[in-house]
Protein backbone atom coordinates (compact mmCIF):
# COMPACT_ATOMS: atom_id res chain seq x y z
CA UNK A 1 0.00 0.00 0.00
CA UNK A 2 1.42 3.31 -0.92
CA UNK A 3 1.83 6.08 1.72
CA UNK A 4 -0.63 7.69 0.01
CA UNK A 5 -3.07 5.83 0.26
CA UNK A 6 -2.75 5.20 3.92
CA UNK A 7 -3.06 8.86 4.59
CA UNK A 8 -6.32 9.36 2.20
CA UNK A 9 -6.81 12.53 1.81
CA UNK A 10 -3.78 13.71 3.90
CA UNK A 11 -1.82 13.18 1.43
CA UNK A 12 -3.63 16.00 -0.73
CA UNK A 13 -1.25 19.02 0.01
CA UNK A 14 -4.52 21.27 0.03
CA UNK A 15 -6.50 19.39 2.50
CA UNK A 16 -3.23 18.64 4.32
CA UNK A 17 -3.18 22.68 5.22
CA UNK A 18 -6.52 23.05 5.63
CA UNK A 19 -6.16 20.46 8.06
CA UNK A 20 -3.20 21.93 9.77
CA UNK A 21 -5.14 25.38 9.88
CA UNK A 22 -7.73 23.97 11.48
CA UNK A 23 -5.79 22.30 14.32
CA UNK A 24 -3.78 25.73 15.09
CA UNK A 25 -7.23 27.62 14.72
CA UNK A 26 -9.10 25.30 16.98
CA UNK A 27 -6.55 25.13 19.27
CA UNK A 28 -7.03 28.72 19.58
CA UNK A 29 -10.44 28.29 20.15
CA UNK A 30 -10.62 25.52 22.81
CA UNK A 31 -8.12 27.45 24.99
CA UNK A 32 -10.76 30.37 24.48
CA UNK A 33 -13.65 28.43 25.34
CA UNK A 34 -12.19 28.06 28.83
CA UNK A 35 -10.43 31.10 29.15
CA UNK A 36 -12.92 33.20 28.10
CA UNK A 37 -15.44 32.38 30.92
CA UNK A 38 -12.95 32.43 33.74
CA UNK A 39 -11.74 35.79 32.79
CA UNK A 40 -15.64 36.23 34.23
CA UNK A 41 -15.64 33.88 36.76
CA UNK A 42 -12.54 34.34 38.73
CA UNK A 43 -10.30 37.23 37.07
CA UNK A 44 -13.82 39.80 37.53
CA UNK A 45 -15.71 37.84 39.87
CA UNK A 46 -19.09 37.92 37.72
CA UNK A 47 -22.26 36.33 39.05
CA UNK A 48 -24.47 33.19 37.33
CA UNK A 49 -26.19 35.73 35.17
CA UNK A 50 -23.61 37.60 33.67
CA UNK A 51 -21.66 34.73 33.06
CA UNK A 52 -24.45 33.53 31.34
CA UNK A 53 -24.83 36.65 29.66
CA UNK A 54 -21.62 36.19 28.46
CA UNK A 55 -22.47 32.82 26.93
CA UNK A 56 -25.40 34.50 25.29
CA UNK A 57 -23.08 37.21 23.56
CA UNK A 58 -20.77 34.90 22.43
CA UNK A 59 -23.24 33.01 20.23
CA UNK A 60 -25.73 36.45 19.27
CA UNK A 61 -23.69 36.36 16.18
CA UNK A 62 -25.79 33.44 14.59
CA UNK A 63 -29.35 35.46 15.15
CA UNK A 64 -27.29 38.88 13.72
CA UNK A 65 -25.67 37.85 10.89
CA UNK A 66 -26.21 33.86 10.40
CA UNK A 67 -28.46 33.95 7.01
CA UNK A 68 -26.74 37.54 5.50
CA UNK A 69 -23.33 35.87 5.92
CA UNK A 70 -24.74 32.65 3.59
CA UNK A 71 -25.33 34.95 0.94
CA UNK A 72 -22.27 37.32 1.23
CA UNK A 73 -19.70 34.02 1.37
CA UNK A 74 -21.77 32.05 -1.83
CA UNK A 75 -20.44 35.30 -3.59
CA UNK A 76 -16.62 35.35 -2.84
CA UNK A 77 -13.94 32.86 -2.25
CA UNK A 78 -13.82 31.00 0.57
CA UNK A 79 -10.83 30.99 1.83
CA UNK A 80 -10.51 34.33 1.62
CA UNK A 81 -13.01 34.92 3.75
CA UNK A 82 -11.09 31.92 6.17
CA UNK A 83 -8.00 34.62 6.34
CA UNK A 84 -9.97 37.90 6.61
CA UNK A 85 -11.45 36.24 9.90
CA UNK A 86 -8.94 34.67 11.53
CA UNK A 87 -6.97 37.59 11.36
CA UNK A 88 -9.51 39.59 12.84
CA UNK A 89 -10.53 37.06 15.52
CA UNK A 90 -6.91 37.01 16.51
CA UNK A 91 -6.56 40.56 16.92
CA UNK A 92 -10.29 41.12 18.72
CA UNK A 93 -8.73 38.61 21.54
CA UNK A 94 -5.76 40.52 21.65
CA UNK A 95 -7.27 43.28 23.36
CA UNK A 96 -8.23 41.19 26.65
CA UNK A 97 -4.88 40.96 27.60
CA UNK A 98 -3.99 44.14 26.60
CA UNK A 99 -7.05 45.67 28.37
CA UNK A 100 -6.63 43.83 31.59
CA UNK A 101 -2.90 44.87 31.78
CA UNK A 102 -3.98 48.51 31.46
CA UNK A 103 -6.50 48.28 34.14
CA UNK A 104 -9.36 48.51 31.99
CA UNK A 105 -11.00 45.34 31.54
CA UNK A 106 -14.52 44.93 32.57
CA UNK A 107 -17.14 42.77 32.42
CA UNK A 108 -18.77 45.19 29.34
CA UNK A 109 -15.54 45.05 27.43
CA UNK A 110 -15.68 40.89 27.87
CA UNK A 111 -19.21 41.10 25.99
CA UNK A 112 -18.15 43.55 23.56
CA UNK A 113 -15.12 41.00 22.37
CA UNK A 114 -17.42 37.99 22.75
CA UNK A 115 -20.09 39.57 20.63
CA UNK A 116 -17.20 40.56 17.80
CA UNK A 117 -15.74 37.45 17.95
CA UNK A 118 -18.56 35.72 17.02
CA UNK A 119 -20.37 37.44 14.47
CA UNK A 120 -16.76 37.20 12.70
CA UNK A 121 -17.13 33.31 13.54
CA UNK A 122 -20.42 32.89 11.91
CA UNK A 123 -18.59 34.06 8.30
CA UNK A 124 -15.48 31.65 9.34
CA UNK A 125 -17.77 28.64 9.50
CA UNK A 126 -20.19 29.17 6.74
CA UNK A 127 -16.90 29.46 4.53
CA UNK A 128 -15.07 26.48 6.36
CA UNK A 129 -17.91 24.24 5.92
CA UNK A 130 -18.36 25.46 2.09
CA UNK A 131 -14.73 25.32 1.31
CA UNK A 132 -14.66 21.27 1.78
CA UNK A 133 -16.48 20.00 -1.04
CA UNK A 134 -14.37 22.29 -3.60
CA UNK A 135 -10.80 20.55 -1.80
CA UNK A 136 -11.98 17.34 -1.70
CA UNK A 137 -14.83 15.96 -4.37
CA UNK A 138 -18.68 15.17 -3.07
CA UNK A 139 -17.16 11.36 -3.08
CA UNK A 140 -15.21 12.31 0.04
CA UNK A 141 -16.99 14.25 2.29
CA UNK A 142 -17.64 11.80 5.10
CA UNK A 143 -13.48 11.08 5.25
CA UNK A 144 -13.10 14.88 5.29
CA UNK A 145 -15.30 15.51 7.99
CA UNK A 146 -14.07 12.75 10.25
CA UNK A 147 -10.53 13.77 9.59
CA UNK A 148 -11.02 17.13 10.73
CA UNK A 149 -13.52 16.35 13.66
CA UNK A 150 -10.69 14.04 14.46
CA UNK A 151 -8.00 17.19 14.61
CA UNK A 152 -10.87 18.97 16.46
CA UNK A 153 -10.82 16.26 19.01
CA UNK A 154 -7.32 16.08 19.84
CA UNK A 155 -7.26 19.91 20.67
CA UNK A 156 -10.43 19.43 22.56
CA UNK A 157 -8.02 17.14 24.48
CA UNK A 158 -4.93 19.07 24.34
CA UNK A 159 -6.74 22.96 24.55
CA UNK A 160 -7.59 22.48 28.03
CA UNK A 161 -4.84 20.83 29.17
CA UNK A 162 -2.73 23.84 27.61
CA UNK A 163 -5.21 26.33 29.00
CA UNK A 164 -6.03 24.87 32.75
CA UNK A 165 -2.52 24.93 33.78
CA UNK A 166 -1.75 28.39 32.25
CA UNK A 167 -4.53 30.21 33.83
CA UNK A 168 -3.02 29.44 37.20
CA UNK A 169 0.44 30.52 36.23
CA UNK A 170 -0.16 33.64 34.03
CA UNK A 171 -4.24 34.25 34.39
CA UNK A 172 -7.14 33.71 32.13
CA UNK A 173 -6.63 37.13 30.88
CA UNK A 174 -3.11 36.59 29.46
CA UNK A 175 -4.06 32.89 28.42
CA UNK A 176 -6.29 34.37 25.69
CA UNK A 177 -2.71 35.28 24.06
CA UNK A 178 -2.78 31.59 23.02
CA UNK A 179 -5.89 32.05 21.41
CA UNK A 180 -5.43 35.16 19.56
CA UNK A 181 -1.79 33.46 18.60
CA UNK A 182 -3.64 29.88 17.17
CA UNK A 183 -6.25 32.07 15.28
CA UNK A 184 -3.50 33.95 13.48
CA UNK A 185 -1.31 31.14 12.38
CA UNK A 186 -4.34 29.48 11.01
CA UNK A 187 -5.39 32.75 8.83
CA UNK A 188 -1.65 32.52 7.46
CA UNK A 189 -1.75 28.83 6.58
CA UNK A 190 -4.72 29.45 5.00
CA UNK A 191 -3.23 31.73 2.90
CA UNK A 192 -1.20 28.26 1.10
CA UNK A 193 -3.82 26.78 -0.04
CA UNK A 194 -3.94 26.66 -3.28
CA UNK A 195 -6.39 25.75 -6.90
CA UNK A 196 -10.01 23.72 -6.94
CA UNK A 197 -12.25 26.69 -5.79
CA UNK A 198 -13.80 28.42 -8.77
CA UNK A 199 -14.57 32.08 -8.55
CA UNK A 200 -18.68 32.23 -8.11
CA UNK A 201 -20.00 33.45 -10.92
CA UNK A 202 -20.95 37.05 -10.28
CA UNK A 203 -25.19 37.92 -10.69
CA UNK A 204 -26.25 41.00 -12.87
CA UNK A 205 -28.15 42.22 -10.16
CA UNK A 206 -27.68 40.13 -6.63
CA UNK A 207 -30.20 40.67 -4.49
CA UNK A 208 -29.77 39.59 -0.76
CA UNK A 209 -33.04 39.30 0.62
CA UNK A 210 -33.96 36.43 -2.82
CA UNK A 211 -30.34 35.20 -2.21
CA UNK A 212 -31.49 34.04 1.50
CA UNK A 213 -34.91 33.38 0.53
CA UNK A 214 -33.32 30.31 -1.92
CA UNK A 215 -31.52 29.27 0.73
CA UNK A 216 -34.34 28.87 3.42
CA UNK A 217 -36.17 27.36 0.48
CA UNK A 218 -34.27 24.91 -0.37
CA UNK A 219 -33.97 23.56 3.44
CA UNK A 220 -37.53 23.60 4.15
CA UNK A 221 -38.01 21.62 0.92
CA UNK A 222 -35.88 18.77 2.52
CA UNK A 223 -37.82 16.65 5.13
CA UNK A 224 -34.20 15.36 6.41
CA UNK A 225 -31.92 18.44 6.78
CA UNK A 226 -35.25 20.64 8.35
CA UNK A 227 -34.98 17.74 11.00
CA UNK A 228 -31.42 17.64 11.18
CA UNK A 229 -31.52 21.34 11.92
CA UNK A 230 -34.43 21.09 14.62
CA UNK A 231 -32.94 18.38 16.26
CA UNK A 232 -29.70 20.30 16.37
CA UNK A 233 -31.58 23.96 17.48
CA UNK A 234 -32.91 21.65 20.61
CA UNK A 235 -29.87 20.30 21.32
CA UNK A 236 -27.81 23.31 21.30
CA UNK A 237 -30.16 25.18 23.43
CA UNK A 238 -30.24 22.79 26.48
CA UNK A 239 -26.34 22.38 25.74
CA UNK A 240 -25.82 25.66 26.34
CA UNK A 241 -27.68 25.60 29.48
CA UNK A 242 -25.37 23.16 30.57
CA UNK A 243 -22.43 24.76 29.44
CA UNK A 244 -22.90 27.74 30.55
CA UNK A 245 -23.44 26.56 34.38
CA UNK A 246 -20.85 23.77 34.16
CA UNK A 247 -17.85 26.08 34.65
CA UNK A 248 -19.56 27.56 38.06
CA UNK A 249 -20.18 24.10 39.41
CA UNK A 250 -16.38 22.71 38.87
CA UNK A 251 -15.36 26.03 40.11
CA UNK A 252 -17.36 27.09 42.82
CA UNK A 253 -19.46 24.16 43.91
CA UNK A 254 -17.02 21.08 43.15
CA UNK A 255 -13.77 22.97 44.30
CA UNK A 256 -11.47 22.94 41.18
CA UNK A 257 -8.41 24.72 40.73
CA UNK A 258 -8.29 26.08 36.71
CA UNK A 259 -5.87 22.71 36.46
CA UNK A 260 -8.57 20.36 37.53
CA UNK A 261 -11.29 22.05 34.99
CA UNK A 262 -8.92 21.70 32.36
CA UNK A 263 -8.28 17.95 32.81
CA UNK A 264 -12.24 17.25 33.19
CA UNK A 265 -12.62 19.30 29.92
CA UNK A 266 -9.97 17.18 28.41
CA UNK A 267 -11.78 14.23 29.17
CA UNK A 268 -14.83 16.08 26.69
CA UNK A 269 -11.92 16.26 24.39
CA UNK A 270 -11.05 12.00 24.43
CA UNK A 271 -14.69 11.22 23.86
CA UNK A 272 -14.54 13.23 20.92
CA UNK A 273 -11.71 12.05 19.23
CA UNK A 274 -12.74 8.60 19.60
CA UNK A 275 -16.07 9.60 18.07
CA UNK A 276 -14.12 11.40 15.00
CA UNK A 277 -11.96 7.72 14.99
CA UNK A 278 -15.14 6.28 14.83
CA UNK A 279 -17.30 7.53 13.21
CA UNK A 280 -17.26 6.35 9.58
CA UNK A 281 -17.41 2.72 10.65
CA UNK A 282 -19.99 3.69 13.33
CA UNK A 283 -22.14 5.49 10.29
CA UNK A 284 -21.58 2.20 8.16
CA UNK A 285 -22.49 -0.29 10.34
CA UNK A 286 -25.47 1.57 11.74
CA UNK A 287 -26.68 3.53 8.56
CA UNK A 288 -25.82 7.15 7.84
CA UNK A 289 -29.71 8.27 9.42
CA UNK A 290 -29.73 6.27 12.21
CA UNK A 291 -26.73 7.20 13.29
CA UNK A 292 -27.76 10.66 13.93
CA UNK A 293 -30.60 10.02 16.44
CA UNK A 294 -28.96 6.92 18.02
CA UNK A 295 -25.78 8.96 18.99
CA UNK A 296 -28.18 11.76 20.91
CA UNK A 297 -30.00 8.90 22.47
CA UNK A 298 -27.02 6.62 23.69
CA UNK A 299 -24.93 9.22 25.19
CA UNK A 300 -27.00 12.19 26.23
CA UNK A 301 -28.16 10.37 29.61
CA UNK A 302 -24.45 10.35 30.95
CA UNK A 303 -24.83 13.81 31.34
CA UNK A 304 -26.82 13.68 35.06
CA UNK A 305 -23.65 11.99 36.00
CA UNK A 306 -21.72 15.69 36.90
CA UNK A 307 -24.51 16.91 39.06
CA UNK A 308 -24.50 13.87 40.50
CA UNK A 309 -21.01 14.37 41.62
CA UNK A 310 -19.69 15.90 45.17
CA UNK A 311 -16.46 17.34 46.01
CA UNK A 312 -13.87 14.69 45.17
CA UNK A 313 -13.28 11.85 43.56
CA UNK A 314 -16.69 11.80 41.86
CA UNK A 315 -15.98 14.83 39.48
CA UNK A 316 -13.59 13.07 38.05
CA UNK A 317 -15.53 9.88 37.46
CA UNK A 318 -18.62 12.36 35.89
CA UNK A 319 -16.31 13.55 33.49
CA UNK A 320 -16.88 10.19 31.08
CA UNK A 321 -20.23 11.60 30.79
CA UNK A 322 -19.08 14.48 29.09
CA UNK A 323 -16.67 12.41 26.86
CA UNK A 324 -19.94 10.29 26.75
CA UNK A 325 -21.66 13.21 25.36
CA UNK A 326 -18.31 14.72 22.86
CA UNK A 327 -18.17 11.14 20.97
CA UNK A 328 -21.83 10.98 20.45
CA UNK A 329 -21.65 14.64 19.04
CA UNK A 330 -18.55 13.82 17.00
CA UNK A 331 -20.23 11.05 15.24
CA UNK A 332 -23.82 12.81 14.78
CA UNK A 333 -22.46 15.94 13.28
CA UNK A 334 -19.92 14.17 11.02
CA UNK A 335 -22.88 12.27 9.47
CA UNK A 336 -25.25 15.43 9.40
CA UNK A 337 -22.64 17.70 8.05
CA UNK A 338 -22.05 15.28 5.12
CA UNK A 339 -25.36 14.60 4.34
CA UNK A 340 -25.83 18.42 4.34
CA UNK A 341 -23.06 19.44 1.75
CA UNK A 342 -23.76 16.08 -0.41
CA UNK A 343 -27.33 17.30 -0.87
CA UNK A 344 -26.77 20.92 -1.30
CA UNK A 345 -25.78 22.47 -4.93
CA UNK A 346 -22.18 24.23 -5.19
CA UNK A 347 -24.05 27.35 -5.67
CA UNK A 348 -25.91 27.08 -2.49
CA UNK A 349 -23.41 25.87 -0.03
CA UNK A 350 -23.04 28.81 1.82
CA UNK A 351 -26.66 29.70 2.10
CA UNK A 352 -27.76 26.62 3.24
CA UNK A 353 -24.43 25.88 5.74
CA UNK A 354 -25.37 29.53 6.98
CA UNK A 355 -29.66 28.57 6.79
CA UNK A 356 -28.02 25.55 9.01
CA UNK A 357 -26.46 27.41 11.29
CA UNK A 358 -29.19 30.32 12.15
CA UNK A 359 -31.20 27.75 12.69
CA UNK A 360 -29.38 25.21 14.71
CA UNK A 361 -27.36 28.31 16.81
CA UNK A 362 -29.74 30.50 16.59
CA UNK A 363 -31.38 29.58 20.16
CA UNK A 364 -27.65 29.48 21.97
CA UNK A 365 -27.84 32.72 22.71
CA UNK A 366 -31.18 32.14 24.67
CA UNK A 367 -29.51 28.86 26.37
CA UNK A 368 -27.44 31.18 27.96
CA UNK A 369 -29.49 33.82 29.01
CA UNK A 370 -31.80 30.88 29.91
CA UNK A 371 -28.81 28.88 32.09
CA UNK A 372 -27.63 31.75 33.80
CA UNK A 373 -31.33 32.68 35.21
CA UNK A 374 -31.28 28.72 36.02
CA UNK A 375 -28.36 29.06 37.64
CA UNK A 376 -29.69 31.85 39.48
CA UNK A 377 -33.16 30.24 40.45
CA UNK A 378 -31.92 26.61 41.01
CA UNK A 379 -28.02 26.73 41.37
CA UNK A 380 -25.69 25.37 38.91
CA UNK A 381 -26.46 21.57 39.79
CA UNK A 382 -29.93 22.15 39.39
CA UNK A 383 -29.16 23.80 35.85
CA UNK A 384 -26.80 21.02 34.79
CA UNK A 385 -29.94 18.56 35.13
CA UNK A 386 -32.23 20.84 32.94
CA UNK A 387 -29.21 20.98 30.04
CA UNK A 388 -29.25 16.81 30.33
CA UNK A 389 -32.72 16.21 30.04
CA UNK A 390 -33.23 18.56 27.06
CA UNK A 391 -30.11 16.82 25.46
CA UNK A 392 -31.58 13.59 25.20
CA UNK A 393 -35.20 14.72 24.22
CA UNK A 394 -33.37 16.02 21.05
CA UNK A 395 -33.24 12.73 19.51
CA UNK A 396 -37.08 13.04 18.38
CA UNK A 397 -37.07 15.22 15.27
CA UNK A 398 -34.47 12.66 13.70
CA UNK A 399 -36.23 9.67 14.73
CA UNK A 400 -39.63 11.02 13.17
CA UNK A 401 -38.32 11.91 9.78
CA UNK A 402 -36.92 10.42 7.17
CA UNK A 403 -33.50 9.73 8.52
CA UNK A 404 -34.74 6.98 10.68
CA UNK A 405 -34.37 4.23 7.96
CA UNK A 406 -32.21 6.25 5.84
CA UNK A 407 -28.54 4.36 5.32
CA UNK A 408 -26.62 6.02 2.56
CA UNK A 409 -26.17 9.79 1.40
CA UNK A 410 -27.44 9.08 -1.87
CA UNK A 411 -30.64 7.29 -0.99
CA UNK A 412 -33.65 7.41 -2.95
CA UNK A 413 -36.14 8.69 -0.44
CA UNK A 414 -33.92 12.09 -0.32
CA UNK A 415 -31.54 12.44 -3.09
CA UNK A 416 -33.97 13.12 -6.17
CA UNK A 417 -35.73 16.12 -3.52
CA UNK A 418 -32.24 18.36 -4.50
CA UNK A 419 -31.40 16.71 -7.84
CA UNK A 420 -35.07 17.46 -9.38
CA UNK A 421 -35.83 21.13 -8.08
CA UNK A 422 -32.17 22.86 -7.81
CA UNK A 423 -30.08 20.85 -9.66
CA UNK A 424 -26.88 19.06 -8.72
């Protein structure tokens, strides 16, 4: 067997920096996800609300800008729209280190940053997700995905155990440098990659509001992705709720030093690498629509394990519930991501990746808002069982639609839907 062909499609130089861009960038962005927060928690000394506040601003982008963006990144390159972002991530970040240093950070200036940061992420990952078919062929997609939810998964293991120890040495604050740092280098590798995106063909007279209207359309005309994206708009709500409380109950309730919640966060990290290992066998065996509502339903219940947990020991033993949870999220968005792009038309990949996302993000921002009143009316281990429960109910969409007998991306109960009314 030639070394090709036992790396796939890491052998493709293109991919191969796209892949490499996306472990600096999310390494970036997995030391964020736990800096961020603690900045808020411990560096400012915010309460449940305003730290779920925070969570809320860090996701508004998706309700702001999440079906615009679709239209704006169908009509440009890609990856130039990868670089522009990065950069600008990187340098938004920059400023929390810079501000804190000064004396001038405050909680206001923490929302202001999250709520720039992601609006600028919503364009990132409408063209990241649009970019892959152009690099790698409709034939590919499902190795594509699981190759870079696989790089994903080792910096979900490897952010936190970067970030937890460097909190307590040089504070959350100055740990965002990291971020700001990972987010740069993957705008510049970005800037290698090179040929297979053609330039969208420019319209006489583009219109956005029919631009985003074609895009919705096209999604509601598809039994299986408006399910995907329902199930997904549940799920991510009650996540959120979770989330958002899960850092104040390892922190203040369970006792954790910043190097204990990054090890418990690195266990997330191991369950979803092993999903991303996974998860093309997992989608074979079990059939690529099954697999979507099986994973929800299978590993969702570990959740109730953390606020199960006490001071101790048990933490640590809760944490397979969240790498419970990261493989069965791993291995149901690999499968719904690549029956997305293989049903969507080149023309309409951004729309409907950004249709996707509005709709499946577009209730995070209220899962915050909605865990940090939790938090405030029930305390965090009250909140954490609310996030569980609506995890697991999330499985029903998917298990009432088409998907549930579904096994193959090209299958004839969904296929002809795209072929016959927008062409392939």
């Amino acid at each position: 067997m030639s070394k090709s062909s036992r790396l796939g499609l890491l052998g493709d130089r293109d991919f191969g920096r796209l892949f490499a861009a996306t472990a600096l960038g999310q390494l970036g962005d997995r030391v964020l996800f736990l800096a961020l927060p603690l900045v808020a928690i411990a560096a400012l000394r915010a309460d449940e609300f305003q730290v779920g506040l925070l969570a809320a601003t860090t996701t508004a982008g998706s309700l702001l800008v999440g079906l615009p963006a679709g239209a704006w990144v169908d009509r440009v390159r890609k990856r130039r729209v990868m670089i522009g972002t990065d950069l600008l991530r990187a340098l938004v970040l920059l400023t929390v280190p810079v501000a804190w240093w000064a004396g001038l950070l405050t909680i206001g200036w923490l929302y202001t940053v999250a709520l720039v940061h992601g609006v600028l992420t919503v364009f990132f990952d409408v063209a990241y997700v649009s970019l892959l078919p152009h690099l790698v062929g409709r034939g590919s997609l499902v190795e594509g995905n699981a190759k870079l939810s696989a790089i994903r998964s080792v910096t979900g293991i490897g952010g936190p155990t970067v970030a937890g120890p460097l909190v307590g040495l040089v504070g959350a604050p100055a740990t965002l440098l990291v971020s700001s740092a990972g987010m740069a280098l993957s705008g510049l590798l970005a800037l290698t990659i090179r040929g297979r995106e053609q330039t969208p063909e420019p319209s006489e007279r583009p219109r956005l509001v029919r631009e985003i209207r074609e895009g919705l359309r096209f999604v509601l005309d598809q039994p299986a992705l408006r399910a995907i994206m329902l199930g997904d708009a549940i799920f991510n709500l009650f996540l959120v709720v979770y989330q958002t409380m899960l850092l104040v109950f390892l922190e203040r309730e369970a006792g954790l030093r910043p190097f204990g919640i990054g090890l418990v966060l690195s266990g997330m990290g191991c369950g979803a690498l092993l999903g991303a290992l996974t998860a093309t066998r997992i989608s074979k065996r079990v059939g690529q629509g099954p697999v979507i509502w099986l994973a929800t339903l299978v590993t969702c219940p570990a959740t109730v394990l953390m606020p199960l947990a006490r001071p101790g020991w048990s933490v640590y033993v809760a944490a397979i519930g969240l790498s419970a949870l990261s493989l069965g999220g791993v291995v149901r968005v690999v499968a719904q991501s690549s029956f997305q792009q293989a049903l969507t038309p080149d023309r309409l990949l951004g729309r409907v990746s950004a249709t996707a996302r509005f709709v499946s993000w577009g209730g995070i921002p209220v899962g915050g808002l909605l865990g940090g009143a939790a938090g405030c009316a029930f305390g965090a281990r009250g909140t954490l069982w609310i996030g569980a429960a609506g995890m697991t109910l999330s499985f029903l969409p998917n298990v009432l639609s088409p998907l549930r007998t579904v096994r193959g991306l090209t299958s004839s109960a969904l296929q002809p839907i795209a072929s016959r009314t927008y062409g392939a």
